[in-house]
N, C-alpha and C. Protein backbone atom coordinates (compact mmCIF):
# COMPACT_ATOMS: atom_id res chain seq x y z
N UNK A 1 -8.99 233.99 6.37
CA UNK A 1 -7.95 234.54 7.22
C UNK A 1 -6.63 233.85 6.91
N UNK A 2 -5.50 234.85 6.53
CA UNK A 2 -4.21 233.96 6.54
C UNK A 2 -3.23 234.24 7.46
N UNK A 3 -2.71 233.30 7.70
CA UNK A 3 -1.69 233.08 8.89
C UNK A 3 0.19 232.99 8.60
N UNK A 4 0.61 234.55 9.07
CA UNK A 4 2.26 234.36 8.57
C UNK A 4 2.41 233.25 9.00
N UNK A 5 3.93 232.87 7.94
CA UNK A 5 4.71 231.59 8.30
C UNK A 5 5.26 231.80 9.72
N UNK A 6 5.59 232.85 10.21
CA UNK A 6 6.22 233.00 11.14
C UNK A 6 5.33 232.72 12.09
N UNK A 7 4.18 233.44 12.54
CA UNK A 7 3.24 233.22 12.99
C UNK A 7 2.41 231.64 13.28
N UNK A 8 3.08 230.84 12.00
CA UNK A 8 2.55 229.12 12.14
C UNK A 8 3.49 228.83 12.85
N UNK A 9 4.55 229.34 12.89
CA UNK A 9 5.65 228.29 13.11
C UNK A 9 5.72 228.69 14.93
N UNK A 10 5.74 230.06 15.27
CA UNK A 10 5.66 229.87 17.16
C UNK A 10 4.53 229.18 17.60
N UNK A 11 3.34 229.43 16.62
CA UNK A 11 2.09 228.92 17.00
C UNK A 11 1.94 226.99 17.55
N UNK A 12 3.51 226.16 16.35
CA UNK A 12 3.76 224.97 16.38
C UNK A 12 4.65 224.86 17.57
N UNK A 13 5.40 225.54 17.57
CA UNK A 13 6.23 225.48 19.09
C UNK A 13 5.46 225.65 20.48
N UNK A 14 4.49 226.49 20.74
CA UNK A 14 4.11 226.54 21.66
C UNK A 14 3.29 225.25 21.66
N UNK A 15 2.19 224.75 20.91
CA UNK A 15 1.81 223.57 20.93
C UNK A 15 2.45 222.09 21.15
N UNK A 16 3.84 221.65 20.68
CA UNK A 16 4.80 220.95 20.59
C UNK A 16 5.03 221.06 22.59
N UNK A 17 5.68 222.34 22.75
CA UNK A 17 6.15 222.42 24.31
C UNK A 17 4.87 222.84 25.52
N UNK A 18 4.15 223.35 25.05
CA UNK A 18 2.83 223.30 25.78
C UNK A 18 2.38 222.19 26.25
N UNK A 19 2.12 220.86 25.10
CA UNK A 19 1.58 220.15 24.88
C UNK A 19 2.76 218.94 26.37
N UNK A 20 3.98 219.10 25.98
CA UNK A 20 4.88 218.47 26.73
C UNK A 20 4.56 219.44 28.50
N UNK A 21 4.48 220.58 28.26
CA UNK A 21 4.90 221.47 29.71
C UNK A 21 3.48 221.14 29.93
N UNK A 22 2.17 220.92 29.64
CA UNK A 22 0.93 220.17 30.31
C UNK A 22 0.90 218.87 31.18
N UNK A 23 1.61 217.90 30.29
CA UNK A 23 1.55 216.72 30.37
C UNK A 23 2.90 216.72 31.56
N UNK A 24 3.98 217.09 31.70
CA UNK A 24 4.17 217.04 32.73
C UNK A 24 3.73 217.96 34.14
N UNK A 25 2.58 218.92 33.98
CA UNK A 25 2.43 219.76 34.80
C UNK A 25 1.42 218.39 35.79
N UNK A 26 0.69 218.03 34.47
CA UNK A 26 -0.49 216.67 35.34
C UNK A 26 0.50 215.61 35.65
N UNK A 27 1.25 215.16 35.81
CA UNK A 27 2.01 214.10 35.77
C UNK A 27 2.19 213.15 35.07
N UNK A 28 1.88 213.24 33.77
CA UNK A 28 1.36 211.95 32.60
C UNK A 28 2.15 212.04 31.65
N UNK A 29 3.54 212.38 31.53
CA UNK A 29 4.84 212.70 31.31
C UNK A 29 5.65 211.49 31.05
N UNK A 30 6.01 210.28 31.25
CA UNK A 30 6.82 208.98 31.60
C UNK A 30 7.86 208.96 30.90
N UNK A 31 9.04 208.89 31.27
CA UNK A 31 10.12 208.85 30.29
C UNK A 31 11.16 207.32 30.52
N UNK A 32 10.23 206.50 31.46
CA UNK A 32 11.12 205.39 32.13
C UNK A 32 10.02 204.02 32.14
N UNK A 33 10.53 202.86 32.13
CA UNK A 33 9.84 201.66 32.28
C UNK A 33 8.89 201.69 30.77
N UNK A 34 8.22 200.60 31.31
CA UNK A 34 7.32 200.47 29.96
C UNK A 34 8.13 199.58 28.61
N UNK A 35 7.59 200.17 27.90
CA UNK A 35 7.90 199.32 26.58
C UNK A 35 7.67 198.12 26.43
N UNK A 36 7.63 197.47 24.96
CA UNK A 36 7.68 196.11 24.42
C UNK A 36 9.11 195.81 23.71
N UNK A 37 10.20 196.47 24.05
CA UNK A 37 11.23 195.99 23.37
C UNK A 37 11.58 194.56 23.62
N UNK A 38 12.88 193.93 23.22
CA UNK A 38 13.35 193.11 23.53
C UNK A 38 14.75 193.23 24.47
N UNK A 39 14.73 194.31 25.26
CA UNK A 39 15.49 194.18 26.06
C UNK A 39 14.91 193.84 27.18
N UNK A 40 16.57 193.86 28.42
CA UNK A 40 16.02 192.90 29.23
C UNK A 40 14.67 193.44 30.24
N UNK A 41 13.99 192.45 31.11
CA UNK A 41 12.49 192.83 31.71
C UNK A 41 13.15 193.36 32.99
N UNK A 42 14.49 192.99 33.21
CA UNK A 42 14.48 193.99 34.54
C UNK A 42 15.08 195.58 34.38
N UNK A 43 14.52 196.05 33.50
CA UNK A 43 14.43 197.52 33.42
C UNK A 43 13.64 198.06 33.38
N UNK A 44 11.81 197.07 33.29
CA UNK A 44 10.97 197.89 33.72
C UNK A 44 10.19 197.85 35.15
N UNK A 45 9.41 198.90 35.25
CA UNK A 45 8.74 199.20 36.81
C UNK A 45 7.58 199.22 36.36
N UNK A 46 6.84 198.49 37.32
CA UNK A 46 5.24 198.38 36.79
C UNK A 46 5.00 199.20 38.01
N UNK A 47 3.93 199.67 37.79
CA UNK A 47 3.21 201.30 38.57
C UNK A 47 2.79 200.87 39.76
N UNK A 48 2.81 201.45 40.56
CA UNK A 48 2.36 201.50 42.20
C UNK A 48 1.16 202.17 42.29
N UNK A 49 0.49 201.50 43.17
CA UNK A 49 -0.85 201.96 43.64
C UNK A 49 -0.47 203.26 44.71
N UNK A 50 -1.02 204.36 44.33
CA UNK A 50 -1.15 205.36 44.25
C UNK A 50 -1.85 206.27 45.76
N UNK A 51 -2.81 205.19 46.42
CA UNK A 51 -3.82 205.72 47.34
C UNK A 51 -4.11 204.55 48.19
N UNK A 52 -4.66 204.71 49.37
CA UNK A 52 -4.73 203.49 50.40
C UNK A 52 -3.79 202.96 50.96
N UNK A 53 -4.31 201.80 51.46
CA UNK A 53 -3.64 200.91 52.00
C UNK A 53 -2.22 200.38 51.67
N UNK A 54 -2.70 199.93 50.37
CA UNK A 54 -1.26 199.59 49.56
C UNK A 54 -0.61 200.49 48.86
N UNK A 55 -0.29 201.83 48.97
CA UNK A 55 0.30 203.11 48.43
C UNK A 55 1.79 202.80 48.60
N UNK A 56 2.00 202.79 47.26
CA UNK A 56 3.61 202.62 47.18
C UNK A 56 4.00 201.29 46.59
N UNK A 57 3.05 200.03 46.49
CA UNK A 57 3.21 198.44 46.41
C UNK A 57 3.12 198.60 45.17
N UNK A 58 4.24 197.88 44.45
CA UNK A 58 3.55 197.61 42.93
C UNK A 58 2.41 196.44 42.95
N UNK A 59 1.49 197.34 41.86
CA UNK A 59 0.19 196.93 40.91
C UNK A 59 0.65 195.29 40.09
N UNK A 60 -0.15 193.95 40.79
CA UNK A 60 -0.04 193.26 39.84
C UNK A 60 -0.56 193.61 38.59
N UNK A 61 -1.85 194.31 38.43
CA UNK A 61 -2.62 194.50 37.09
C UNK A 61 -1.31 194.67 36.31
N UNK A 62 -0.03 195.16 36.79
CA UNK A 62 0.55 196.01 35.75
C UNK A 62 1.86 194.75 35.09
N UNK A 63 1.67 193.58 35.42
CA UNK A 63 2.54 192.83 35.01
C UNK A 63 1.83 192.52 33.55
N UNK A 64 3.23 192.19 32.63
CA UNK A 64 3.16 192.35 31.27
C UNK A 64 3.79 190.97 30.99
N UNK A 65 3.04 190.54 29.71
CA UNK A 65 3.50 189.06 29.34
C UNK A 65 4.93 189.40 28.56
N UNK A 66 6.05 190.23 28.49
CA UNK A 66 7.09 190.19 28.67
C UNK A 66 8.36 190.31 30.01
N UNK A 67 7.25 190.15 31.19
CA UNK A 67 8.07 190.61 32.21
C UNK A 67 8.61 188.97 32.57
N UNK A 68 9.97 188.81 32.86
CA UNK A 68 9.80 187.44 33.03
C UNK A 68 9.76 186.82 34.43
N UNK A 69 9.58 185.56 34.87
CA UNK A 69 9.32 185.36 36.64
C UNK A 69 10.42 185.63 37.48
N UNK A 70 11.58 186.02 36.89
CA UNK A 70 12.60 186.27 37.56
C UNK A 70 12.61 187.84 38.08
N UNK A 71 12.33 188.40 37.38
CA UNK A 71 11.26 190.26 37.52
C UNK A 71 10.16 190.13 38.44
N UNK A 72 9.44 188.94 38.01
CA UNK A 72 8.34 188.89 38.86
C UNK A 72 8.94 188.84 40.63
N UNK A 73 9.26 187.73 40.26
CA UNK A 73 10.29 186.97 41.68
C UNK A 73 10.45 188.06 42.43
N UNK A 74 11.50 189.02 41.99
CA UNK A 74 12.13 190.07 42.73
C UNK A 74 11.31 191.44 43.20
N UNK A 75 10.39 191.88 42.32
CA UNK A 75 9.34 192.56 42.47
C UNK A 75 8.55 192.80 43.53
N UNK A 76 7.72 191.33 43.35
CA UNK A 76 6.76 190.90 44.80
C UNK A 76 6.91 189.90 45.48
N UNK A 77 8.63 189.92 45.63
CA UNK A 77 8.99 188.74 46.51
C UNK A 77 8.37 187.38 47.06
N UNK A 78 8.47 186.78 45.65
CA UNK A 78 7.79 185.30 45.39
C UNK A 78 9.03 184.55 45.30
N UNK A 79 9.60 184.03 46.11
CA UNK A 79 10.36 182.71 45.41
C UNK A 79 10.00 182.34 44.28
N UNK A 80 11.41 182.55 43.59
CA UNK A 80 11.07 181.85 42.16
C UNK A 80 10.93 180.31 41.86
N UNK A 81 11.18 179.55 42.92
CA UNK A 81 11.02 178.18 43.17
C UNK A 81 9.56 177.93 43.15
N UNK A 82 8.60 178.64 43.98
CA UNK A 82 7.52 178.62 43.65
C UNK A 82 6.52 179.09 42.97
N UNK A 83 7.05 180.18 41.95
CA UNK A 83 6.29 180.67 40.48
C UNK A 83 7.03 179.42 39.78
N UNK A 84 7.81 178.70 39.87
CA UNK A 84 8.14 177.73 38.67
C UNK A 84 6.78 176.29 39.04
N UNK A 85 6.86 176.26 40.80
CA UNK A 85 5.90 175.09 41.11
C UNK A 85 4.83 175.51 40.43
N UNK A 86 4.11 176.33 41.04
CA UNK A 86 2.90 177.61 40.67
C UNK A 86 2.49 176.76 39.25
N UNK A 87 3.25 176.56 38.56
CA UNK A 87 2.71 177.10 36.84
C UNK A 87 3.40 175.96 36.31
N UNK A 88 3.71 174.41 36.84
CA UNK A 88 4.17 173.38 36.40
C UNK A 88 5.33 174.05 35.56
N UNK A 89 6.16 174.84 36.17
CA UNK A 89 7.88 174.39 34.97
C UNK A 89 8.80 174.48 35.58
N UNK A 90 8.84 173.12 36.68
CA UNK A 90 10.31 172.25 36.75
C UNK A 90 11.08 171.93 35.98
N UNK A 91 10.69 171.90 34.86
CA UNK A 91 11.40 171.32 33.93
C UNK A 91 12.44 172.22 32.97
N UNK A 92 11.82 173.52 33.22
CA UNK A 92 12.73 174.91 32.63
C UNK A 92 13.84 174.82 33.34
N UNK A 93 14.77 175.01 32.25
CA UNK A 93 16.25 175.30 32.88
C UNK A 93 16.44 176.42 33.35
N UNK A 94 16.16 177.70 32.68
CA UNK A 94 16.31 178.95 33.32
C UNK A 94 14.82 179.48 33.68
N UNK A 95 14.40 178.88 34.40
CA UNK A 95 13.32 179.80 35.29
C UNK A 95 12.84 181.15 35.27
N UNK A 96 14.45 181.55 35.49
CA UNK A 96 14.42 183.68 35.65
C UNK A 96 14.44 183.81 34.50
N UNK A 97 14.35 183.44 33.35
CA UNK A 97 14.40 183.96 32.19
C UNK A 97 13.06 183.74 31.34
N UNK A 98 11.95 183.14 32.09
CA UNK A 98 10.84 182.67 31.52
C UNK A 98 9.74 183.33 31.32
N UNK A 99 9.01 184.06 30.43
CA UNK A 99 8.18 185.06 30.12
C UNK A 99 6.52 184.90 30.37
N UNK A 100 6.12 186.00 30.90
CA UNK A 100 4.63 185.40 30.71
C UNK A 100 3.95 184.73 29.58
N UNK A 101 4.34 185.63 28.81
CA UNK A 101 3.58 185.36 27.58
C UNK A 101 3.89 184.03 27.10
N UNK A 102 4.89 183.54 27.24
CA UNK A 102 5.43 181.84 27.10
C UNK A 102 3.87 181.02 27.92
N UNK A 103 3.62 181.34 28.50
CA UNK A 103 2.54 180.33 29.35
C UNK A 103 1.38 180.41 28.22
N UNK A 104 1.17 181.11 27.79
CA UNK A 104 -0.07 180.89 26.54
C UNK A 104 0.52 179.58 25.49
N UNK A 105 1.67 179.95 25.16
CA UNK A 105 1.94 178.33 24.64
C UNK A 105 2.25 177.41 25.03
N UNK A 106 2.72 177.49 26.30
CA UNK A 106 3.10 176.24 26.90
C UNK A 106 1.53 175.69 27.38
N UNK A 107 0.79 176.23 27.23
CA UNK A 107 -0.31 175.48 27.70
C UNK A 107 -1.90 175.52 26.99
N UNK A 108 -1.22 175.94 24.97
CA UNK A 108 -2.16 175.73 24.20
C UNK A 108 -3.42 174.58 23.80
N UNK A 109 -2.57 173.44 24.34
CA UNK A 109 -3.37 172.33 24.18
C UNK A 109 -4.69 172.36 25.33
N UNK A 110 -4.80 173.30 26.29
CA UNK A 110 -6.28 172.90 27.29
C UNK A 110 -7.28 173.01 26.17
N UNK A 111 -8.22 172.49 27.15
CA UNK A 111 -9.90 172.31 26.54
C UNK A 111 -10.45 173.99 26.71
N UNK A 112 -11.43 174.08 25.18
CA UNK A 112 -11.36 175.67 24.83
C UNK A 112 -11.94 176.39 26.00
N UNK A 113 -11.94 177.42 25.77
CA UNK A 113 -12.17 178.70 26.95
C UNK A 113 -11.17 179.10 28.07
N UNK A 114 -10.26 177.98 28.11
CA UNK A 114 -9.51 177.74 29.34
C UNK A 114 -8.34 178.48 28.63
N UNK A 115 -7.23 179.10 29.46
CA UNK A 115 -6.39 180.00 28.96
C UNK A 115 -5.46 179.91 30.10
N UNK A 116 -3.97 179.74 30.37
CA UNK A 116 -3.19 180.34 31.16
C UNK A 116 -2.78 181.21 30.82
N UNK A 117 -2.36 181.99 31.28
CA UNK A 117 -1.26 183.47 31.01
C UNK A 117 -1.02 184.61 31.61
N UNK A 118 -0.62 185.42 31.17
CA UNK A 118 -0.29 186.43 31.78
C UNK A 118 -1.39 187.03 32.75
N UNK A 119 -2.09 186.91 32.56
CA UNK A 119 -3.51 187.28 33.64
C UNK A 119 -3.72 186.45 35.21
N UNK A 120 -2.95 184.89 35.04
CA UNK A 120 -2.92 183.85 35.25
C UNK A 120 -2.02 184.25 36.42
N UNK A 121 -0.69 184.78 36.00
CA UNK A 121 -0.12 185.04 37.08
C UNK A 121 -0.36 186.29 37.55
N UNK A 122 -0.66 187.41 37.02
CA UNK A 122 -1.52 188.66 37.90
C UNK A 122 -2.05 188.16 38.53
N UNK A 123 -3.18 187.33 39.00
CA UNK A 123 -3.72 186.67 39.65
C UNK A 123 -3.23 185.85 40.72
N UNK A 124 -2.39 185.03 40.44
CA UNK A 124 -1.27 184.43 41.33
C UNK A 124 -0.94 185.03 42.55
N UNK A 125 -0.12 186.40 41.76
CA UNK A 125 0.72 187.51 42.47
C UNK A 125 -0.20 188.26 43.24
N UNK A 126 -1.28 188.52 42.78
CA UNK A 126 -2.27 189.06 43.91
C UNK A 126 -2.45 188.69 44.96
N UNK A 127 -2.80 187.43 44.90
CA UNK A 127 -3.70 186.53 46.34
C UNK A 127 -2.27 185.83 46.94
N UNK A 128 -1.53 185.92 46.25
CA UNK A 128 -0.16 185.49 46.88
C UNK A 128 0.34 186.90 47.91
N UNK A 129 0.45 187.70 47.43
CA UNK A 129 0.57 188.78 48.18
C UNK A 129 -0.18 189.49 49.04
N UNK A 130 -1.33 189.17 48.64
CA UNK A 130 -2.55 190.18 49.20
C UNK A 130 -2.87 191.67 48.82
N UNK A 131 -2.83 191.83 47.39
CA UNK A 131 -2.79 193.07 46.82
C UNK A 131 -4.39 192.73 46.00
N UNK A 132 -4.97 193.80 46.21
CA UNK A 132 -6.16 193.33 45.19
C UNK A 132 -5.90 193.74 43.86
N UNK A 133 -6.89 192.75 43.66
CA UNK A 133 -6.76 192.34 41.84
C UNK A 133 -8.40 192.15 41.48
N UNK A 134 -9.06 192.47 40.71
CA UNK A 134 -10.18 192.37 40.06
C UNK A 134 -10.07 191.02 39.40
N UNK A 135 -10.72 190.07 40.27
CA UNK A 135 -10.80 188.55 39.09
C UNK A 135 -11.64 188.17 38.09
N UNK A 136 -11.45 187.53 37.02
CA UNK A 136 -11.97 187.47 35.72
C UNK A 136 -12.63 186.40 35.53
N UNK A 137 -13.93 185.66 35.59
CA UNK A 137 -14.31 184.87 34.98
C UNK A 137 -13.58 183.98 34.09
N UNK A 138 -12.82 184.71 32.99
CA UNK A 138 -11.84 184.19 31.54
C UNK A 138 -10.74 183.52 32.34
N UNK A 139 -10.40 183.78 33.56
CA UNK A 139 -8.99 183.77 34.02
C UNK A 139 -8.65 182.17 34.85
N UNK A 140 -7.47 181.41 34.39
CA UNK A 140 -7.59 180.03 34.81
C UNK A 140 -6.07 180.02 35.82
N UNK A 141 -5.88 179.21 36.88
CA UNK A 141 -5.01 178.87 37.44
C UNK A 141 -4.43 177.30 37.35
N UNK A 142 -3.39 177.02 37.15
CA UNK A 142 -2.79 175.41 36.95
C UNK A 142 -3.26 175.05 38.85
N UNK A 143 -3.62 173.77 39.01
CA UNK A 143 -3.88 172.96 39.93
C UNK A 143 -2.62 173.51 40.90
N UNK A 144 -1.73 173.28 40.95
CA UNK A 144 -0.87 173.77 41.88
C UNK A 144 -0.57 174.64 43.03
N UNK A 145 -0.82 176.07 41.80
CA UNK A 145 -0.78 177.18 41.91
C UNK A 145 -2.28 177.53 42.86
N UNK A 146 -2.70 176.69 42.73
CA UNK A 146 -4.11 177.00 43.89
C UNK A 146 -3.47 176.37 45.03
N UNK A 147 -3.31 175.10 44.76
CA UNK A 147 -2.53 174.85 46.03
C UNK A 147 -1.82 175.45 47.19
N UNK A 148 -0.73 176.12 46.46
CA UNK A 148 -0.03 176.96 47.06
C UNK A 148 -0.77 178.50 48.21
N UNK A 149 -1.75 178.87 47.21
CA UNK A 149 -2.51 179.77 47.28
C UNK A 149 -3.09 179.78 48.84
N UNK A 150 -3.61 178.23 48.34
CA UNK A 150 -4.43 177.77 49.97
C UNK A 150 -3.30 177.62 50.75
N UNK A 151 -2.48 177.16 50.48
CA UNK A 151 -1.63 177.07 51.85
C UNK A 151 -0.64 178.27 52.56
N UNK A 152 -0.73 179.25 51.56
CA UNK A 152 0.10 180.12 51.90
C UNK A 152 -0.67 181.54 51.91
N UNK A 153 -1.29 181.93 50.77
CA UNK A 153 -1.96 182.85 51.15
C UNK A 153 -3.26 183.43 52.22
N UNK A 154 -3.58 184.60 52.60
CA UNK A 154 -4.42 184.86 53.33
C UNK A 154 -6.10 185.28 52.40
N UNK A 155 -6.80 184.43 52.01
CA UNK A 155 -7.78 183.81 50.93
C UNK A 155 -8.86 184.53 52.09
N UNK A 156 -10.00 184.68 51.32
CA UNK A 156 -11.32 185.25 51.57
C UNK A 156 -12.14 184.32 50.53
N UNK A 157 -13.50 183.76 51.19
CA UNK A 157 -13.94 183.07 50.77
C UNK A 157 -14.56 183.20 49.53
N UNK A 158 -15.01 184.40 49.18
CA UNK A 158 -14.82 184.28 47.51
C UNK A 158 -13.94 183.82 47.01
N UNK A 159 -12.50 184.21 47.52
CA UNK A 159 -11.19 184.08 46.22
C UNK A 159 -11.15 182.47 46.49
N UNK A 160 -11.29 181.62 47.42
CA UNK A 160 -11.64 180.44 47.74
C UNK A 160 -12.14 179.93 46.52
N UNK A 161 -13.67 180.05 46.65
CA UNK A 161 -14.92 179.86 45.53
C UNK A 161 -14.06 180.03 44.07
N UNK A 162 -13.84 181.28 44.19
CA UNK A 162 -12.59 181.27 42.46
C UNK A 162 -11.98 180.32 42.31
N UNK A 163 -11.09 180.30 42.91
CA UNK A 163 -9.93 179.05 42.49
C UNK A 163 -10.14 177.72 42.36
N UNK A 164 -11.16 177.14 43.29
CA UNK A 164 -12.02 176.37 43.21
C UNK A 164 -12.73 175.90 41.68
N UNK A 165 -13.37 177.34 41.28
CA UNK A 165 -14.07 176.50 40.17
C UNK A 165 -13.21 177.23 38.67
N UNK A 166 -11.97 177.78 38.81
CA UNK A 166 -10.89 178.21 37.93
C UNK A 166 -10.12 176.98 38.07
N UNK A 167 -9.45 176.69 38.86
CA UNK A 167 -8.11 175.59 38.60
C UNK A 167 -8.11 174.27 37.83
N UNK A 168 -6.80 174.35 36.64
CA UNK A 168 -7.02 173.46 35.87
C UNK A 168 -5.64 172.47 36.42
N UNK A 169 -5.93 171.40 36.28
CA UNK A 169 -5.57 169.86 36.35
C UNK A 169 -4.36 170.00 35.23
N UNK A 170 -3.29 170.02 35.47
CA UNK A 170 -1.81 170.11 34.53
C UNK A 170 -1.21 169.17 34.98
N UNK A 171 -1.88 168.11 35.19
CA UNK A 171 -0.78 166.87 35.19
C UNK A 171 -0.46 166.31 33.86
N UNK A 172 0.15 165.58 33.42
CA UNK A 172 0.78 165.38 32.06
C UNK A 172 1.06 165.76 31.29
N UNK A 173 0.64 167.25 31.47
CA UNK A 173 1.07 168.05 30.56
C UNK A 173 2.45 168.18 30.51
N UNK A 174 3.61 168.12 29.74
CA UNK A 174 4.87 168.35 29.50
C UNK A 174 5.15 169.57 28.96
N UNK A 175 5.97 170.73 29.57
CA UNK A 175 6.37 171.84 28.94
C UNK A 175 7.88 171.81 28.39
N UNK A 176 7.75 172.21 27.28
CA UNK A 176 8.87 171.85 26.71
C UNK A 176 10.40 173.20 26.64
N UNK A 177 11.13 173.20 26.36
CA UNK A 177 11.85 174.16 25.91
C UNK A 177 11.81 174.87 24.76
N UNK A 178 11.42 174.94 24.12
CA UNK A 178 10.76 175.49 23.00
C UNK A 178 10.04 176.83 23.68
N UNK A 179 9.03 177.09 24.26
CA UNK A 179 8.55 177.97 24.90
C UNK A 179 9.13 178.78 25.69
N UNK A 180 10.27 178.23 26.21
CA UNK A 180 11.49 179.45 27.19
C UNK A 180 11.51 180.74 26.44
N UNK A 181 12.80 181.69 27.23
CA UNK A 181 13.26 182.81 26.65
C UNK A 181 13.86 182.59 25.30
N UNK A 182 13.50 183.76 24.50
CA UNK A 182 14.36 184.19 23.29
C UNK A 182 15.43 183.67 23.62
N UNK A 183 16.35 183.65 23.89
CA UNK A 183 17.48 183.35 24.11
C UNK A 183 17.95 182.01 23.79
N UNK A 184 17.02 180.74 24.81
CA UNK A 184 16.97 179.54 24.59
C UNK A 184 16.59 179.12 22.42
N UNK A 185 15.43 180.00 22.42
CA UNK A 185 14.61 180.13 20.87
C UNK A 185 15.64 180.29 19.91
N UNK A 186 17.02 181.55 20.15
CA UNK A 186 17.80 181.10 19.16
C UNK A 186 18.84 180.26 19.32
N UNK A 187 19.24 179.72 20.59
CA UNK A 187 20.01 178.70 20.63
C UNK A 187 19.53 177.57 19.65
N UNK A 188 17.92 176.76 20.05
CA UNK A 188 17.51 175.82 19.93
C UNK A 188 17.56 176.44 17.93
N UNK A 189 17.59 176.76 17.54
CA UNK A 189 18.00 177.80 15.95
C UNK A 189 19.34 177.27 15.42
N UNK A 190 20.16 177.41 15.82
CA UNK A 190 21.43 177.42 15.47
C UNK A 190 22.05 175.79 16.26
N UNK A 191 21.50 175.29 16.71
CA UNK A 191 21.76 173.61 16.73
C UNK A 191 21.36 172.86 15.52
C-alpha cells in the first residue's frame, strides 16, 4: 500500500497536534517549573499533592538536589537558620544559595552505606512539616537535624524509631566552601 506525500504529511500533523491536544486534554502538558538548568532554583515549583488532606501543599518527594535551602526555606516555611543547623553548615556564608546536591559532598567522607542528601532533606521537610513522606532504609539524617525534629516536630513513634537508628554523629566534620553554590565554585576559580 502507498501513501501520498500529501497524505503523510496531514497524517504527521495530526499526530504532532493530537499528540499535544491529548496530553493537554489529560493534563500531562507542563510548560513551567522543572528542569536541570543552571538557572536560578527559585523558578521552580515542585508539585502539590493533589487529593486529601494535604491538597494543595507542596510534595517534599518533589524536592530536587538543585533546589537550594533558600527555595526550600520559602517553600515549606523552614527557617533557613534551621536547615543550615539541620545539616551542620554554620559555616556557609550564603546559606540561601546552598544546593542539595552539595550535601553528598560535603559529607563524602561517612562510613559506607551512609549517605546525606537530597533525600536527607525530603525527609527533614517532611516530619518537619508533617507532610508524609515514604522513609527509606538508605536514607540518613546529621545528629542535629533529629534533634530538631524531636523538639519541634509532631513525630509518631515509628518516625521516632527512624531517626533513632538513621542519625549520623557530624561532629568534626568541617564543611568547607568548596561545596557551596556555583557561584562561590567560580569565584573560588578565578582567585
Amino acid at each position: 500500500m502507498k501513501i501520498n506525500n500529501w497524505l503523510m504529511g496531514l497524517l504527521v500533523l495530526v499526530l504532532i497536534f493530537g499528540g499535544i491536544g491529548g496530553s493537554i486534554a489529560f493534563n500531562l502538558w507542563n510548560t513551567e517549573g522543572g528542569g536541570s538548568g543552571q538557572g536560578s532554583g527559585d523558578s521552580r515549583v515542585p508539585v502539590t499533592f493533589k487529593v486529601g488532606e494535604f491538597a494543595g501543599e507542596y510534595n517534599p518527594a518533589d524536592i530536587r538536589g538543585s533546589y537550594s535551602f533558600g527555595h526550600i526555606s520559602e517553600l515549606w516555611e523552614i527557617p533557613l537558620t534551621e536547615l543550615g543547623t539541620a545539616f551542620g553548615l554554620g559555616a556557609i556564608e550564603n546559606l540561601a544559595d546552598f544546593r542539595c546536591n552539595d550535601l553528598e559532598a560535603a559529607y563524602a567522607n561517612l562510613e559506607e552505606d551512609v549517605e546525606i542528601g537530597t533525600d536527607s532533606v525530603r525527609v527533614f521537610v517532611a516530619l518537619y512539616t508533617g507532610l508524609p513522606y515514604l522513609l527509606s532504609d538508605t536514607t540518613y539524617l546529621p545528629q542535629p537535624a533529629v534533634d530538631i525534629l524531636k523538639a519541634k516536630a509532631k513525630l509518631v513513634e515509628e518516625q521516632i524509631v527512624f531517626l533513632d537508628s538513621h542519625s549520623v554523629d557530624i561532629t568534626g566534620i568541617q564543611i568547607g566552601v568548596s561545596v557551596t553554590s556555583p557561584k562561590s565554585q567560580q569565584n573560588m576559580k578565578h582567585q
